[in-house]
PDB file of N, CA and C in Angstrom:
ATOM      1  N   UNK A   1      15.671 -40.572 -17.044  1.00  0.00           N
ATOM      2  CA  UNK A   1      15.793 -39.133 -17.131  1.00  0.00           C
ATOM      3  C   UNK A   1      14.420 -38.468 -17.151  1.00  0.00           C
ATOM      4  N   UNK A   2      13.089 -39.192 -17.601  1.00  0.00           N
ATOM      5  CA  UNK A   2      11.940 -38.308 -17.830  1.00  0.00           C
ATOM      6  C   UNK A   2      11.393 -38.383 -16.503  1.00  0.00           C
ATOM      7  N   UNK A   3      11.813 -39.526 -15.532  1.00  0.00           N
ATOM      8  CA  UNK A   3      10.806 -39.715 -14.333  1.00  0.00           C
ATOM      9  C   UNK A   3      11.769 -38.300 -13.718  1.00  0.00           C
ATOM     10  N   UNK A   4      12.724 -38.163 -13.697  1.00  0.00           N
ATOM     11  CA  UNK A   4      13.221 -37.151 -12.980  1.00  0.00           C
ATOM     12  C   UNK A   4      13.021 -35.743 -12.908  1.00  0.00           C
ATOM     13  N   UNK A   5      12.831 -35.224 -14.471  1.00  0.00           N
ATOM     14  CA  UNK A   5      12.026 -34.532 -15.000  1.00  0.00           C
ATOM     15  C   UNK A   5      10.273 -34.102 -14.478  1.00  0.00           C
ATOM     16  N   UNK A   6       9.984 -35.053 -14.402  1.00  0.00           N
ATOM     17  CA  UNK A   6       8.493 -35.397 -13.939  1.00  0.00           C
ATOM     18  C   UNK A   6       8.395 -34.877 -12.804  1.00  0.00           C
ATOM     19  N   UNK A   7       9.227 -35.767 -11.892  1.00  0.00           N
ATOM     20  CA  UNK A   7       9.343 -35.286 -10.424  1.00  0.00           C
ATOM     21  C   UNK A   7       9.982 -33.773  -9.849  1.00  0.00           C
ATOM     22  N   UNK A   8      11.192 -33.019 -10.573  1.00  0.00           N
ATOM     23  CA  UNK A   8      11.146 -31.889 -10.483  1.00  0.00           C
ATOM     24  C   UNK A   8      10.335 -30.712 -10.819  1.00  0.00           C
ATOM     25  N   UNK A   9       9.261 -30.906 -11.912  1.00  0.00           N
ATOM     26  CA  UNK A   9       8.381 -30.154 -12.675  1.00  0.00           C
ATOM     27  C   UNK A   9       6.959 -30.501 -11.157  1.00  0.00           C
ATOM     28  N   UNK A  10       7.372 -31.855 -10.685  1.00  0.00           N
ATOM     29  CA  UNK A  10       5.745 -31.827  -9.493  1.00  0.00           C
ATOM     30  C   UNK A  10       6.453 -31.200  -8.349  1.00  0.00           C
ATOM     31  N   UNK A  11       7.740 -31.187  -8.216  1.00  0.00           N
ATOM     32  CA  UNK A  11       8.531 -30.104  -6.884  1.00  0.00           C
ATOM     33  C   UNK A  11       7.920 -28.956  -7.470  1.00  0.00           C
ATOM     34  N   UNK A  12       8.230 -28.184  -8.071  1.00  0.00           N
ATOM     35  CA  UNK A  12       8.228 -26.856  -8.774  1.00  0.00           C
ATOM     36  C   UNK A  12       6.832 -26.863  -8.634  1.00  0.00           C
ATOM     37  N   UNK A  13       5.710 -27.907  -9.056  1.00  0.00           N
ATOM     38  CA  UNK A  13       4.608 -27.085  -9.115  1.00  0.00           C
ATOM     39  C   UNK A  13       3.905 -26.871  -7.457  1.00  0.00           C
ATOM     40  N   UNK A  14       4.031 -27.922  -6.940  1.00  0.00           N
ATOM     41  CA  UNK A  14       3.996 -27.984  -5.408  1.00  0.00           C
ATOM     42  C   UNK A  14       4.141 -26.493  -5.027  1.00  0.00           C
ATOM     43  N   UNK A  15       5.928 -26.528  -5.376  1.00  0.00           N
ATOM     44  CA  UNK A  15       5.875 -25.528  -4.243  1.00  0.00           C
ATOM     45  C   UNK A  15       5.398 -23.733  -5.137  1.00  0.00           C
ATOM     46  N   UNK A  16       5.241 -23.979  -6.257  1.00  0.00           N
ATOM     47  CA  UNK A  16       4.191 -22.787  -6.789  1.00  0.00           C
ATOM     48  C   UNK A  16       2.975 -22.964  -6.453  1.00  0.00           C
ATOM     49  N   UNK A  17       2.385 -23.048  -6.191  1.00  0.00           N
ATOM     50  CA  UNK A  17       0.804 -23.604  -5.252  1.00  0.00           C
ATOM     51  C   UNK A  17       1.170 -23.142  -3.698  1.00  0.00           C
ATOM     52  N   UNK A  18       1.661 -24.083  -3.582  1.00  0.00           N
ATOM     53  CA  UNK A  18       2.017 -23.491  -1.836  1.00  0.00           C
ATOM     54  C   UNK A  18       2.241 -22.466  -1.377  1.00  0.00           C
ATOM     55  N   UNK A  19       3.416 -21.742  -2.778  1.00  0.00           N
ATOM     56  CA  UNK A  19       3.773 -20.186  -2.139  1.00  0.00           C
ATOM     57  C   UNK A  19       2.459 -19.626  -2.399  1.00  0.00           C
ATOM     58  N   UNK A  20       2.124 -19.309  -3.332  1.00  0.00           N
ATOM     59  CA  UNK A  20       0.696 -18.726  -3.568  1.00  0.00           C
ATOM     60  C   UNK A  20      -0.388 -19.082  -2.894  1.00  0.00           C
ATOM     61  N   UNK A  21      -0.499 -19.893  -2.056  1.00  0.00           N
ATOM     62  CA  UNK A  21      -1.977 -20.080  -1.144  1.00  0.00           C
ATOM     63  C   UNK A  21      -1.183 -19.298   0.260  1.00  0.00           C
ATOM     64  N   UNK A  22       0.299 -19.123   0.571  1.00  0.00           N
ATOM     65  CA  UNK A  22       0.586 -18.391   1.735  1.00  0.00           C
ATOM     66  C   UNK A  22       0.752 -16.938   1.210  1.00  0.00           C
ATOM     67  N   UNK A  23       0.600 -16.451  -0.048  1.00  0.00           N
ATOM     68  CA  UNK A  23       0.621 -15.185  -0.424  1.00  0.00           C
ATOM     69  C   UNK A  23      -0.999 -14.267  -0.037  1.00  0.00           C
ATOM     70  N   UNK A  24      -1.732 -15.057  -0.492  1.00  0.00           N
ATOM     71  CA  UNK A  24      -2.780 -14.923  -1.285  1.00  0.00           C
ATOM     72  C   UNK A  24      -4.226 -14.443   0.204  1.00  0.00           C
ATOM     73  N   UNK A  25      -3.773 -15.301   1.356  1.00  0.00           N
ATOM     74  CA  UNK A  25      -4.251 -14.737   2.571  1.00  0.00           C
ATOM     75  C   UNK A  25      -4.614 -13.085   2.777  1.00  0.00           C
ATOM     76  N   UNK A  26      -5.941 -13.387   3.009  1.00  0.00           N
ATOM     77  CA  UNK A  26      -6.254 -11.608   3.312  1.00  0.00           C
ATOM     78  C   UNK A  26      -5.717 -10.837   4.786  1.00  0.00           C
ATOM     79  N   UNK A  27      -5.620  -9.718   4.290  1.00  0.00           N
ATOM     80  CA  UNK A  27      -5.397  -9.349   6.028  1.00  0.00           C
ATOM     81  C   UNK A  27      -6.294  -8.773   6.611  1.00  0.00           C
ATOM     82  N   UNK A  28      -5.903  -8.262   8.090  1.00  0.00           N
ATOM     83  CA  UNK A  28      -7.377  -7.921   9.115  1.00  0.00           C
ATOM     84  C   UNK A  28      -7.350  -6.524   8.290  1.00  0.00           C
ATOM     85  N   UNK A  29      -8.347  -6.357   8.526  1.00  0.00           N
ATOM     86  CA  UNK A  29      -9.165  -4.807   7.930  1.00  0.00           C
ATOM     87  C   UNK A  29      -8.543  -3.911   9.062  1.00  0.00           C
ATOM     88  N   UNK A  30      -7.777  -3.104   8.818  1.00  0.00           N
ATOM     89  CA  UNK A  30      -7.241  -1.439   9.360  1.00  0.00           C
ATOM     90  C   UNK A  30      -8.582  -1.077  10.500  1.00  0.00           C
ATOM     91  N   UNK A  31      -8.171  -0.631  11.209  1.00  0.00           N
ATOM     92  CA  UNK A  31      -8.992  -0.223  12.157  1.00  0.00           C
ATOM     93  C   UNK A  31      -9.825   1.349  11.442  1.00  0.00           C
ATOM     94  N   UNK A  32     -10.735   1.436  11.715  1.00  0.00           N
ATOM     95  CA  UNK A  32     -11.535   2.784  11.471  1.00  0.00           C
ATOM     96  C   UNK A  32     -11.496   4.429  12.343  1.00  0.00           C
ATOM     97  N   UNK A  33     -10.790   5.187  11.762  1.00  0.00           N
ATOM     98  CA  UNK A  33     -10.592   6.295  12.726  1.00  0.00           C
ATOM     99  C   UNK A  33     -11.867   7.308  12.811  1.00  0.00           C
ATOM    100  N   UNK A  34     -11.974   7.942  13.367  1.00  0.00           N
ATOM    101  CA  UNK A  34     -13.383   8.629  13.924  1.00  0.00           C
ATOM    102  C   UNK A  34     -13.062  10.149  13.170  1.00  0.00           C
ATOM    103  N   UNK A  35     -14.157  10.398  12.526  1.00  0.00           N
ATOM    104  CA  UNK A  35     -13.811  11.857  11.593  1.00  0.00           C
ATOM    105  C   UNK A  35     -13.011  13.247  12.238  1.00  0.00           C
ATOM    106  N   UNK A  36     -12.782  13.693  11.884  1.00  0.00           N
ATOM    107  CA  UNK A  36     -11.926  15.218  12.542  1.00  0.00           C
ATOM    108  C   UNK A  36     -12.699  15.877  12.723  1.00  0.00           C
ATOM    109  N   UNK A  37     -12.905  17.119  13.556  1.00  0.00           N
ATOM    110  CA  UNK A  37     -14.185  17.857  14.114  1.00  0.00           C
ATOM    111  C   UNK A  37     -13.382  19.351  12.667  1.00  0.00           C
ATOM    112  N   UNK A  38     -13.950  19.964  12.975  1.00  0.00           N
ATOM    113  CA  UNK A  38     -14.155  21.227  11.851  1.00  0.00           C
ATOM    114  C   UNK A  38     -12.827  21.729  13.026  1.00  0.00           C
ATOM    115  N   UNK A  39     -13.032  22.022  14.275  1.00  0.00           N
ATOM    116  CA  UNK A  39     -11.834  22.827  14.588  1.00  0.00           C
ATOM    117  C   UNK A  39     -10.674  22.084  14.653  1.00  0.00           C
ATOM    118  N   UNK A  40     -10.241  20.908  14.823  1.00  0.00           N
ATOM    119  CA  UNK A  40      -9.077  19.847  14.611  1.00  0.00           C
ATOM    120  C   UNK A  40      -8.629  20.430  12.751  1.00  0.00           C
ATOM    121  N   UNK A  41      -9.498  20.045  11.971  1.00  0.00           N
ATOM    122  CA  UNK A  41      -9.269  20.407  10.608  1.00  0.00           C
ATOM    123  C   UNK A  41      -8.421  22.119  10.464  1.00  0.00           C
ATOM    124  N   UNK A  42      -9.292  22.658  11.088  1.00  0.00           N
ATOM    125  CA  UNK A  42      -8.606  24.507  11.439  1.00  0.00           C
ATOM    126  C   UNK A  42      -7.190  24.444  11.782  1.00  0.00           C
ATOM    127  N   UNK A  43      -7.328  23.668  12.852  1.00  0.00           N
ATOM    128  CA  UNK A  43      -5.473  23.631  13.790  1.00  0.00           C
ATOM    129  C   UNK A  43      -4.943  23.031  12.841  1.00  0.00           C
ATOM    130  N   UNK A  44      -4.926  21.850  12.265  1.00  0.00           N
ATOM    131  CA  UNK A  44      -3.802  21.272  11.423  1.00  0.00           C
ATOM    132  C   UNK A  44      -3.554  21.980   9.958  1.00  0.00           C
ATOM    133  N   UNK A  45      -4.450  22.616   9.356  1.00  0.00           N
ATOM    134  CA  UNK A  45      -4.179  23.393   8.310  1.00  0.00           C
ATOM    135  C   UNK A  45      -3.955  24.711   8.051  1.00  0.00           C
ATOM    136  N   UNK A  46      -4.237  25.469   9.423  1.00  0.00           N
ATOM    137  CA  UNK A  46      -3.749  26.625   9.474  1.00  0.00           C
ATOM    138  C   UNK A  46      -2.206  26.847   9.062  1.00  0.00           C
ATOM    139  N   UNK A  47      -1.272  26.544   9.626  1.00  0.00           N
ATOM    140  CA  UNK A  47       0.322  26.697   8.943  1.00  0.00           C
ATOM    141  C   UNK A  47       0.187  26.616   7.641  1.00  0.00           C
ATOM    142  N   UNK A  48      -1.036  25.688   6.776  1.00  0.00           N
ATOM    143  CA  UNK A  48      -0.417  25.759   5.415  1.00  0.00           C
ATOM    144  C   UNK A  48      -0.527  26.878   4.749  1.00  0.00           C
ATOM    145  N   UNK A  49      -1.691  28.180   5.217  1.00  0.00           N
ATOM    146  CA  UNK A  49      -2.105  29.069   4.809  1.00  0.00           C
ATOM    147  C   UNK A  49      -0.857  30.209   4.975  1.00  0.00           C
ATOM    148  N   UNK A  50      -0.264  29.670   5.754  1.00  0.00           N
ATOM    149  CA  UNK A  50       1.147  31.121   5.972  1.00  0.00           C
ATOM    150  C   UNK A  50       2.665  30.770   4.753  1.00  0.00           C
ATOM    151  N   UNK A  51       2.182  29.548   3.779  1.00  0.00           N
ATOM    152  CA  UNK A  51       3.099  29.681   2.982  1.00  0.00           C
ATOM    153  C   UNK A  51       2.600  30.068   1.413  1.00  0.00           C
ATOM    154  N   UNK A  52       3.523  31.091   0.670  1.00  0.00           N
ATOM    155  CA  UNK A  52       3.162  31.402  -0.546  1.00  0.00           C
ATOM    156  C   UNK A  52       2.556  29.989  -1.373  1.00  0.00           C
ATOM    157  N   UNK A  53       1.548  30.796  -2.292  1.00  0.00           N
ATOM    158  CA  UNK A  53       0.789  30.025  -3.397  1.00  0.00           C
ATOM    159  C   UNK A  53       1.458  29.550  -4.609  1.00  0.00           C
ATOM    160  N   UNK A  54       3.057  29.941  -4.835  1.00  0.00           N
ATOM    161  CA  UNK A  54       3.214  29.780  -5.807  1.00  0.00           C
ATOM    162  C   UNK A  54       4.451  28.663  -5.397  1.00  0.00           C
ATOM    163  N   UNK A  55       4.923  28.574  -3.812  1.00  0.00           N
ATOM    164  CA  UNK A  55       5.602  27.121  -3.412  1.00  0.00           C
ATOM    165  C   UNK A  55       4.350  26.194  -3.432  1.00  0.00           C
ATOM    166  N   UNK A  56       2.871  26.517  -2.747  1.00  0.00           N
ATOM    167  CA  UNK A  56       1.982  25.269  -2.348  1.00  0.00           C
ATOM    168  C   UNK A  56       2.294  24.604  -4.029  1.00  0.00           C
ATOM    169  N   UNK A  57       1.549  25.297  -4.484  1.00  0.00           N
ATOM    170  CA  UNK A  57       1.495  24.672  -6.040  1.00  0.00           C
ATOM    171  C   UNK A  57       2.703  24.012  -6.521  1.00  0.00           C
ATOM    172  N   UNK A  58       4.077  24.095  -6.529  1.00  0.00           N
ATOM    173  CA  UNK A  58       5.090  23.530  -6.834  1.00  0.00           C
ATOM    174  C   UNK A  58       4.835  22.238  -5.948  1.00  0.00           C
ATOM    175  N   UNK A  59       4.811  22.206  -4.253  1.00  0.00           N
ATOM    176  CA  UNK A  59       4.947  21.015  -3.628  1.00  0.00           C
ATOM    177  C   UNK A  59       4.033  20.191  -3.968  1.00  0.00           C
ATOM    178  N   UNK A  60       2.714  20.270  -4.398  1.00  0.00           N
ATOM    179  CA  UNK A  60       1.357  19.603  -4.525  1.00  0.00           C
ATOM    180  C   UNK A  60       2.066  19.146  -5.904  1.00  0.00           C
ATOM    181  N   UNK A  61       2.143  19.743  -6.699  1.00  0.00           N
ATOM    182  CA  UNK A  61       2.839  19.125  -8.285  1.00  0.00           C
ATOM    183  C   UNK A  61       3.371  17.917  -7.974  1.00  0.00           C
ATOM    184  N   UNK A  62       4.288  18.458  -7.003  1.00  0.00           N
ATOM    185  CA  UNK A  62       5.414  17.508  -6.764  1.00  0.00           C
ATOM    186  C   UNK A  62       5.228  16.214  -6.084  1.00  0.00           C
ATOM    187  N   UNK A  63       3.954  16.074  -5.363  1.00  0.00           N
ATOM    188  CA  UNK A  63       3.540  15.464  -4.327  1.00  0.00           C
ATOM    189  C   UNK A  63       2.895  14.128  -5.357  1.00  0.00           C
ATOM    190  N   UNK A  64       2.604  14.133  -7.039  1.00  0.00           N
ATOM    191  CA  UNK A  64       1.824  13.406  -7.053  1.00  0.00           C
ATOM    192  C   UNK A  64       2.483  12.547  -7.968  1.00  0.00           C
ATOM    193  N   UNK A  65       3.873  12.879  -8.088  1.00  0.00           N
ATOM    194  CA  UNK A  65       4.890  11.783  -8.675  1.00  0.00           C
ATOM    195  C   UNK A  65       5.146  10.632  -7.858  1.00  0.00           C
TER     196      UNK A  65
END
């Protein structure tokens, strides 16, 4: 009964080792995007300026749950 013991506790540790060396792999680094020009920044944030200050502030609240 203890060799059996033995041998399931070296399954178990095996395969805890194993999963964790296939976890543990880094991944490729995200590619790098090229900064936004000042007028790209203008176009995409203009719409936010046409909604009241007192929804922005509720959604931003809300945004950081």
């Amino acid at each position: 009964m203890k060799t059996f013991i033995r041998h399931a506790l070296k399954q178990l540790l095996v395969l805890l080792v194993s999963t964790s060396v296939a976890f543990a792999q880094t991944q490729a680094p995200a590619p790098r995007h090229a900064a936004a020009t000042q007028q790209e920044l203008d176009q995409m944030l203009a719409p936010i300026a046409l909604y009241p200050d007192s929804l922005l502030s509720q959604i931003f609240m809300a945004s950081t749950y």
